[in-house]
Structure formats: structure tokens, C-alpha cells
C-alpha atoms as a PDB file:
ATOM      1  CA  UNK A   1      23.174  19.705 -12.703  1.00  0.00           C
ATOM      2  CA  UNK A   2      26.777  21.201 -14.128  1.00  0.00           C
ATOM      3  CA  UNK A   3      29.051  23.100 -11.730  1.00  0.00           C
ATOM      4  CA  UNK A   4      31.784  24.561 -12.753  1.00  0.00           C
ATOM      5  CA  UNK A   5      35.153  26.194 -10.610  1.00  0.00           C
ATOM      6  CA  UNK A   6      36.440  29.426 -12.663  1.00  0.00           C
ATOM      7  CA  UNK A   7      39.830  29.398 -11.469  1.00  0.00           C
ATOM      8  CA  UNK A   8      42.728  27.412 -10.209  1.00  0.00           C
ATOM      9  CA  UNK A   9      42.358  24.407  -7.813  1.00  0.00           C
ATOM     10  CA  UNK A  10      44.332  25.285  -4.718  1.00  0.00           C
ATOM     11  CA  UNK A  11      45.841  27.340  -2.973  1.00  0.00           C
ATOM     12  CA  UNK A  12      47.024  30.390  -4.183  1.00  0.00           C
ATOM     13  CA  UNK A  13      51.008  31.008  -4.815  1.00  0.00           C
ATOM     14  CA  UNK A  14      52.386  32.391  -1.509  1.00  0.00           C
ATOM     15  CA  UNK A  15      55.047  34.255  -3.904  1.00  0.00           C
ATOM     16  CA  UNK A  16      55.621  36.592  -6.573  1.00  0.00           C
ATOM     17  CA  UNK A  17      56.409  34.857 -10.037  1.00  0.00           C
ATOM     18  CA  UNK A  18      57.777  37.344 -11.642  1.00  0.00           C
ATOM     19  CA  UNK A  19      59.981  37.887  -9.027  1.00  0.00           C
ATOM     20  CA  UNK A  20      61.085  34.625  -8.261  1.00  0.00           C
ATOM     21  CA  UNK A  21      61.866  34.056 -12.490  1.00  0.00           C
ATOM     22  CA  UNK A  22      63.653  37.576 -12.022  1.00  0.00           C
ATOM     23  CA  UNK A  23      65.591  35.729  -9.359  1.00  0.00           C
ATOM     24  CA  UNK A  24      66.708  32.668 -11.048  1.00  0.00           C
ATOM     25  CA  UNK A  25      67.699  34.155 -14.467  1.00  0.00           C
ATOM     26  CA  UNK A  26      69.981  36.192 -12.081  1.00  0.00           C
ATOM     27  CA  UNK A  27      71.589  32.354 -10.678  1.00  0.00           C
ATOM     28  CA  UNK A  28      71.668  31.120 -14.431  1.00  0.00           C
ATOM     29  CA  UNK A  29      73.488  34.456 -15.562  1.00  0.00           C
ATOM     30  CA  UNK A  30      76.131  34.116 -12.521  1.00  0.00           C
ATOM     31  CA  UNK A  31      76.221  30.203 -12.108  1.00  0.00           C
ATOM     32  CA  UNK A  32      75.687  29.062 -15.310  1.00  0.00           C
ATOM     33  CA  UNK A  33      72.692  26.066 -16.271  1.00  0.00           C
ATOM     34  CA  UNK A  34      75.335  23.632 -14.692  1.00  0.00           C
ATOM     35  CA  UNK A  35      76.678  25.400 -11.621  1.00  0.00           C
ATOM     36  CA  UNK A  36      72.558  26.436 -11.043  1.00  0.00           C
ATOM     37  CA  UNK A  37      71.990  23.915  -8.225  1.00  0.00           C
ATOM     38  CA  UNK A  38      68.531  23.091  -7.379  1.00  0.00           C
ATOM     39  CA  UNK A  39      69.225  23.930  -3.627  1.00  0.00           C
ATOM     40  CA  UNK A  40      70.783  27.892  -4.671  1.00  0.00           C
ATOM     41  CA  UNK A  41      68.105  28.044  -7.129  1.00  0.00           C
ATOM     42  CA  UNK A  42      65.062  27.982  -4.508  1.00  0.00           C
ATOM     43  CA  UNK A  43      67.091  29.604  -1.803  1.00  0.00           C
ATOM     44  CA  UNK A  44      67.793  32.798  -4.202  1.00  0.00           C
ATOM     45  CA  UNK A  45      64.165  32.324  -5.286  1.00  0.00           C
ATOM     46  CA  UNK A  46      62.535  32.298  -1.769  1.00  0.00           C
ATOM     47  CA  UNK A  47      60.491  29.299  -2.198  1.00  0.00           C
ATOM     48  CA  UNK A  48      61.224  25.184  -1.910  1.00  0.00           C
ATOM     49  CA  UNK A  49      61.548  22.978  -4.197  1.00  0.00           C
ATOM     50  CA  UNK A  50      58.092  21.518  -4.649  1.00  0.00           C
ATOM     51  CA  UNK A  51      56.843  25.345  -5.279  1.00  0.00           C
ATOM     52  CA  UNK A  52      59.423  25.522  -7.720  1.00  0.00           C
ATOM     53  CA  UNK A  53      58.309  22.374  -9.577  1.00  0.00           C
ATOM     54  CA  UNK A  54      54.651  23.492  -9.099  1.00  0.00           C
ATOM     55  CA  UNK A  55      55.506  27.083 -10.638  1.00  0.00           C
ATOM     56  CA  UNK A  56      57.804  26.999 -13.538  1.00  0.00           C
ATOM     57  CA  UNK A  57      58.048  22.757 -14.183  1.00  0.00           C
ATOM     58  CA  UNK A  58      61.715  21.400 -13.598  1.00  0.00           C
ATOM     59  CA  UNK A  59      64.930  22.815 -14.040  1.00  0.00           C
ATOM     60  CA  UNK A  60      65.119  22.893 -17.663  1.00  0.00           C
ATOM     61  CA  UNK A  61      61.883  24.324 -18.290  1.00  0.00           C
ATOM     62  CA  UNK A  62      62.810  26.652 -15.221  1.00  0.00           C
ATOM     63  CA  UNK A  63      66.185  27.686 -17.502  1.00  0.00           C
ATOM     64  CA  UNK A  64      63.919  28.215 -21.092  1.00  0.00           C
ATOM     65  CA  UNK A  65      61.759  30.689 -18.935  1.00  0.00           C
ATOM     66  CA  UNK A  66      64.674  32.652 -17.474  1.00  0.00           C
ATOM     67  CA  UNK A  67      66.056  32.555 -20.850  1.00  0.00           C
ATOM     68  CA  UNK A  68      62.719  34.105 -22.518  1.00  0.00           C
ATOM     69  CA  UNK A  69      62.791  36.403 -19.877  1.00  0.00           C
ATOM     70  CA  UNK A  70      66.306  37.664 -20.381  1.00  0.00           C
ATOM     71  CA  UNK A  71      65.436  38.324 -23.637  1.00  0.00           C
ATOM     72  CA  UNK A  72      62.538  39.958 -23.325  1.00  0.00           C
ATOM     73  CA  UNK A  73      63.660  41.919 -20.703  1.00  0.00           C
ATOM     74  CA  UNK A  74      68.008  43.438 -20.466  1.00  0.00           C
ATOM     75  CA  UNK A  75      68.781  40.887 -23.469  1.00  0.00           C
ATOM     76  CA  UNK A  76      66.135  42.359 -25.843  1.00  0.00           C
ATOM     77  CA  UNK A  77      68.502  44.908 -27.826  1.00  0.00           C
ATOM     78  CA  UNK A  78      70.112  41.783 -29.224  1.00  0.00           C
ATOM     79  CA  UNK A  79      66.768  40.847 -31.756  1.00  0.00           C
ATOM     80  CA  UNK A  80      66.262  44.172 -32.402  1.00  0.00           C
ATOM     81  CA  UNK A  81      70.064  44.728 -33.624  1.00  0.00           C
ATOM     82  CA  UNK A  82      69.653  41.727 -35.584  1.00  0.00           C
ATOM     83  CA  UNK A  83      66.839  43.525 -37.535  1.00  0.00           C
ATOM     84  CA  UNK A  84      68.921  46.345 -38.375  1.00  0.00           C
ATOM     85  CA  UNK A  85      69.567  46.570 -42.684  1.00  0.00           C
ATOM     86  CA  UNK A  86      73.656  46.788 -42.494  1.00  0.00           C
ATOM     87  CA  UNK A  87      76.285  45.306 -40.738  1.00  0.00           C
ATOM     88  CA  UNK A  88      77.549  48.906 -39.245  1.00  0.00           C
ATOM     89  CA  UNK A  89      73.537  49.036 -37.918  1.00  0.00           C
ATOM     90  CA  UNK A  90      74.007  45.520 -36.020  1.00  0.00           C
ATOM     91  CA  UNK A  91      77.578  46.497 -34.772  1.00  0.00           C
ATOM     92  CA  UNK A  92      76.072  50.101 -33.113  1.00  0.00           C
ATOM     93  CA  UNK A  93      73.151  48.668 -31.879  1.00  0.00           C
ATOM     94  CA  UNK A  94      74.551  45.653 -30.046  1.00  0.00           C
ATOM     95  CA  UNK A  95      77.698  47.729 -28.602  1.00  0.00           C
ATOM     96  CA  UNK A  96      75.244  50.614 -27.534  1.00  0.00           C
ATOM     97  CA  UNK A  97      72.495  47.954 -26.047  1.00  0.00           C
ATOM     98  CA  UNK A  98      75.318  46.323 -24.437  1.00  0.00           C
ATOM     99  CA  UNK A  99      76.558  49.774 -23.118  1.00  0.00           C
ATOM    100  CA  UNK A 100      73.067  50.410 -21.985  1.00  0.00           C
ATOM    101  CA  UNK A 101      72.640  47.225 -19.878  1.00  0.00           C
ATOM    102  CA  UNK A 102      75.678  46.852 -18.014  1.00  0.00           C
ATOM    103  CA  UNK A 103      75.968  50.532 -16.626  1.00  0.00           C
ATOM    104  CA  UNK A 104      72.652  50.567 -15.692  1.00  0.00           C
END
């Protein structure tokens, strides 16, 4: 006889994801990958270290997800400015996405 367990092993995440990523691409954008400390990273993310590790891998892999994130998310207008045909397109789209995100 077969059983199978549909679903994660474990205990369920006692925090938001999406708001703890939210939360470290927000240390990455003001610290830098360098000046991102382990310790600021969990405290601004609300959980400790080994959740941290469990969640999103190490601090690298933590830093590509932000990254994705960012440009998925406020960063986005960048790739679609690239797409634009002429150079005058790229210039207007960037300056007006970058308009866009910081007076938000």
C-alpha cells in the first residue's frame, strides 16, 4: 500500500512572503548587497535567520529574488522602455517611469 502527503512537510510559514521579499528589496535598495547585513535583513523582515534560509535560500539567492521582484514590480518601466522602436521612445519612457515611481 502507497500513501502519499499532497503538500509541504512541516509546519506552515508563520509569515507573509511576499511581504517579507517586499521588505528586504527595501534593505538592498537603501543598504546596498554589501551594507545588507544578515542581522538588519531578518530584523526588517520580521523573521530569524533560519526562516530566512528556509524561505528564500541564502543571501545571494535572497538578493536575485528582491532583484526579480524590483523589476517586476516599481523597476518594471525599465524593460518596457527598452522595447520602445527609437531612442526619443526609451528616453520618455524611462524619465516618465522614473517620474512615476519616485513621487508615488
Amino acid at each position: 500500500m502507497e500513501t502519499r502527503q499532497s503538500g509541504p512537510i512541516g509546519r506552515p510559514r508563520g509569515f507573509d512572503a511576499d511581504e517579507a521579499l517586499e521588505r528586504a528589496m527595501l534593505v538592498f535598495w537603501e543598504h546596498g548587497y554589501e551594507g545588507a547585513s544578515l542581522a538588519t535583513l531578518t530584523e526588517a523582515m520580521g523573521i530569524s535567520a533560519k526562516s530566512m534560509y528556509a524561505a528564500f535560500g541564502n543571501k545571494e539567492q535572497l538578493f536575485r529574488k528582491a532583484l526579480e521582484r524590483y523589476t517586476e514590480g516599481p523597476g518594471a518601466y525599465l524593460t518596457r522602455a527598452l522595447a520602445e522602436p527609437t531612442a526619443l521612445g526609451v528616453a520618455t519612457a524611462i524619465l516618465s517611469g522614473t517620474v512615476r515611481t519616485t513621487t508615488r
